[in-house]
N, C-alpha and C. Protein backbone atom coordinates (compact mmCIF):
# COMPACT_ATOMS: atom_id res chain seq x y z
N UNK A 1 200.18 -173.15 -42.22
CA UNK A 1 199.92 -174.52 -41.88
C UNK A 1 201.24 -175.26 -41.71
N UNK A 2 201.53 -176.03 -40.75
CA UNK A 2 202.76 -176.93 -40.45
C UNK A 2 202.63 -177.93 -41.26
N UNK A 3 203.55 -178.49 -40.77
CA UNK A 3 204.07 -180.08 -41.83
C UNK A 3 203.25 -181.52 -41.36
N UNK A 4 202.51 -181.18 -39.89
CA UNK A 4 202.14 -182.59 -39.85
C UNK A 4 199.89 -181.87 -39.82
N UNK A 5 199.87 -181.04 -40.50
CA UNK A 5 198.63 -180.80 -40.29
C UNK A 5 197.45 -181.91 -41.05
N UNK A 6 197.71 -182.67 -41.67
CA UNK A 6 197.13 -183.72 -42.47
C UNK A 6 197.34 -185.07 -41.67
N UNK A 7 197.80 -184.92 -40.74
CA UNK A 7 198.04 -186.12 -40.21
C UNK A 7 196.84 -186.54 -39.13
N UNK A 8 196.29 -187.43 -38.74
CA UNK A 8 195.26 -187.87 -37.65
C UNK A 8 195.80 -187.01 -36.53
N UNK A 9 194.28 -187.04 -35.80
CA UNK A 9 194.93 -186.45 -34.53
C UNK A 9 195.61 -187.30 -33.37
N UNK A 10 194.84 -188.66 -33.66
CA UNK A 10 195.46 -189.73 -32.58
C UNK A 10 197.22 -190.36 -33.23
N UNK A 11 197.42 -189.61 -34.06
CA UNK A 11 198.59 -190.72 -34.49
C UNK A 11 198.48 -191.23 -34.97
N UNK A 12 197.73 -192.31 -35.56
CA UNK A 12 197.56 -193.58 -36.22
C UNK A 12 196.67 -193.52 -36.90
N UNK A 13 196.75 -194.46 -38.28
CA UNK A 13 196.26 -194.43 -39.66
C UNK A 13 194.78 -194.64 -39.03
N UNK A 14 193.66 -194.39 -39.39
CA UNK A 14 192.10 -194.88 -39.58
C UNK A 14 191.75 -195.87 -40.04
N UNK A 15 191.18 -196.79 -39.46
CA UNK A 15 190.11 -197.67 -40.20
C UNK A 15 189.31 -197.17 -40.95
N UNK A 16 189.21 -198.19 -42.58
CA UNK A 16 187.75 -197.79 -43.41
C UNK A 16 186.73 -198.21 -42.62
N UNK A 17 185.65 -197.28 -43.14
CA UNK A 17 184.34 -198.24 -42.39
C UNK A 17 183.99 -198.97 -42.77
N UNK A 18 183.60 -200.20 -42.17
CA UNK A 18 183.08 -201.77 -42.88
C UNK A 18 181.58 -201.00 -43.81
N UNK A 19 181.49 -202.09 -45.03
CA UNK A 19 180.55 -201.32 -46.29
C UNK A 19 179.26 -201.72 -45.29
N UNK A 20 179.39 -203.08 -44.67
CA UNK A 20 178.62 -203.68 -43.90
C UNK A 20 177.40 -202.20 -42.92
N UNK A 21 178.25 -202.15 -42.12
CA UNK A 21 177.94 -200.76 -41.24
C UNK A 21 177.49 -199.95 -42.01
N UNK A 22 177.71 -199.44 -42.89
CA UNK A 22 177.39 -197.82 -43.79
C UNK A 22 176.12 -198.10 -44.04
N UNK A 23 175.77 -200.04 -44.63
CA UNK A 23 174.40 -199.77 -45.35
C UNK A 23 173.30 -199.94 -43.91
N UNK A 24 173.92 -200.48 -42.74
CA UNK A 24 173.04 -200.69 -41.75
C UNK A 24 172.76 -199.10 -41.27
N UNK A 25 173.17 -198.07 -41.39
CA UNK A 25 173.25 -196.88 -40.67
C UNK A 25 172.32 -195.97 -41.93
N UNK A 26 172.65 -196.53 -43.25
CA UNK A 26 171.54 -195.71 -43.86
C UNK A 26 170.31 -196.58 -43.64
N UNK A 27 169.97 -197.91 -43.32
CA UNK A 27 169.06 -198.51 -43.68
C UNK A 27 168.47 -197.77 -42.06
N UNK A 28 168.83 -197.62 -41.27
CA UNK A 28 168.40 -197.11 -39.81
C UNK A 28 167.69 -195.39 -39.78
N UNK A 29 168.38 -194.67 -41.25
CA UNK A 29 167.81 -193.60 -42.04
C UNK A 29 166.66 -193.74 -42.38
N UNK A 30 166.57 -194.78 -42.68
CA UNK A 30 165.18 -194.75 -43.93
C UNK A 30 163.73 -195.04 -43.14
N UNK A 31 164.09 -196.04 -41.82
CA UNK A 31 163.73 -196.49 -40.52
C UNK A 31 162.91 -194.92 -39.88
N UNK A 32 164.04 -194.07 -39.41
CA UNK A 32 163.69 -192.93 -38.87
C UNK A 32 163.14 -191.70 -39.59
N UNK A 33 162.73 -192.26 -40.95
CA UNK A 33 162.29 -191.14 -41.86
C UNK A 33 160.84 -191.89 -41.66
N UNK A 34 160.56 -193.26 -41.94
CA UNK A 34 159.36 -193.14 -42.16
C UNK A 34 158.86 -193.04 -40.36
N UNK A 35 159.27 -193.45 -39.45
CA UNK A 35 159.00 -193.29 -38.34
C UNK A 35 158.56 -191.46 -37.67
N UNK A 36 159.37 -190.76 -38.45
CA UNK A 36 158.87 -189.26 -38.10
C UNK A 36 157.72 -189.07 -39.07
N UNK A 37 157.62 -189.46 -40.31
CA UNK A 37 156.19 -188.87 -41.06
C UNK A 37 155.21 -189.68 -40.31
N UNK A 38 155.30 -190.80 -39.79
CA UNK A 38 153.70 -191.26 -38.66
C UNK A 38 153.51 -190.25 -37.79
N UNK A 39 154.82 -189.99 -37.23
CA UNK A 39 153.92 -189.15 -36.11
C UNK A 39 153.84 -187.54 -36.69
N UNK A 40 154.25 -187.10 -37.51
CA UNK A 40 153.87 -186.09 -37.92
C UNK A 40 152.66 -186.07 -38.41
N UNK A 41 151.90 -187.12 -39.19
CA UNK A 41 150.54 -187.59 -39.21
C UNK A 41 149.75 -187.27 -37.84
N UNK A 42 149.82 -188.27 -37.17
CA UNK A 42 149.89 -188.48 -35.75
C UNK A 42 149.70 -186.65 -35.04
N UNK A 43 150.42 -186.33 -34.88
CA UNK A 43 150.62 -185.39 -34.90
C UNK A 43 149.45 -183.69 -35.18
N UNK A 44 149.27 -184.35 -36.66
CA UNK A 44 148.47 -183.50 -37.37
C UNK A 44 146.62 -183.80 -37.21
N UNK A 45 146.75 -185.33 -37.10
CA UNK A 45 145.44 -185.24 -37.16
C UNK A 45 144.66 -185.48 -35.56
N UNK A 46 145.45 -186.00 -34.59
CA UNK A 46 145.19 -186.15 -33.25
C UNK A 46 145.38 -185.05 -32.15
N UNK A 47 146.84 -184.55 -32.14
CA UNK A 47 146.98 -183.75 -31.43
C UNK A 47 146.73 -182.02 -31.26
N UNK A 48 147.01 -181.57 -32.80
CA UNK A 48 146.49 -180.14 -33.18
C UNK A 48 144.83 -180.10 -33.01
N UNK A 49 143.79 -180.69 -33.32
CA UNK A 49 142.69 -180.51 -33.02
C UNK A 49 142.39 -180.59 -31.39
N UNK A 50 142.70 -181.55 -30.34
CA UNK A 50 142.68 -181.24 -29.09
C UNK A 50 143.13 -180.69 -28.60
N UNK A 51 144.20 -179.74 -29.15
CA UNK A 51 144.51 -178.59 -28.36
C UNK A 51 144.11 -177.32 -28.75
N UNK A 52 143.90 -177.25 -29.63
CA UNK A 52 142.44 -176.44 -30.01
C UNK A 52 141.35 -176.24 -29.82
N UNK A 53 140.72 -177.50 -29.49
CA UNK A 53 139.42 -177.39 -28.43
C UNK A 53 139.94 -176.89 -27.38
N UNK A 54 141.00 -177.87 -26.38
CA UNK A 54 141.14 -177.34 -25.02
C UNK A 54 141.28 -175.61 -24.90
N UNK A 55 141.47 -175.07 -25.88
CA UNK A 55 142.03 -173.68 -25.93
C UNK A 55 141.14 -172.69 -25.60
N UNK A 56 140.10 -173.43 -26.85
CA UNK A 56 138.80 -172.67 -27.17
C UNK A 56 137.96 -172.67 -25.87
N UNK A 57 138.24 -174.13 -24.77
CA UNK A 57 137.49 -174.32 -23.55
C UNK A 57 138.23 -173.25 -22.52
N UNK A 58 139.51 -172.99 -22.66
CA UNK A 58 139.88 -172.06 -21.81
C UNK A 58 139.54 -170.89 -21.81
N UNK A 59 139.08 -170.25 -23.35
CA UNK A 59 139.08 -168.79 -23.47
C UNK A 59 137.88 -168.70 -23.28
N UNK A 60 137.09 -169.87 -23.38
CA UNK A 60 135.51 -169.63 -23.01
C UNK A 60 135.50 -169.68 -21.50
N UNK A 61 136.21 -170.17 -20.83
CA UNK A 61 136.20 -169.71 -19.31
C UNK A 61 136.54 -168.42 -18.89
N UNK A 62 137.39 -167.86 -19.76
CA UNK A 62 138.34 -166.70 -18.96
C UNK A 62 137.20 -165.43 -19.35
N UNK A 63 136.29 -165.43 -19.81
CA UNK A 63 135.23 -164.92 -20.98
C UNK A 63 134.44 -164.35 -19.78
């Protein structure tokens, strides 16, 4: 390892991230967590049964 391997890649020191931002980006977490268990609901109780019928209507055609 060389002498400047700890150093940024752009050159220049980093900004902290504002605390501001961090809690908006987890609060946008918590947003997209409950937003995927609806439609995984969604999901479970709407869409897996109609495509199961449609299935059952196909194989009863191909029959």
């Amino acid at each position: 390892m060389g002498q400047g391997d700890f150093l940024p890649i752009g050159g220049h020191p980093r900004k902290p991230i504002d605390p501001k931002k961090i809690a908006k980006i987890k609060e946008g977490g918590k947003k997209a967590d409950q937003i995927h268990q609806k439609a995984v609901e969604h999901h479970k109780k709407i869409d897996i049964p109609a495509a199961e019928e449609q299935l059952l209507k196909d194989l009863e055609g191909m029959s």
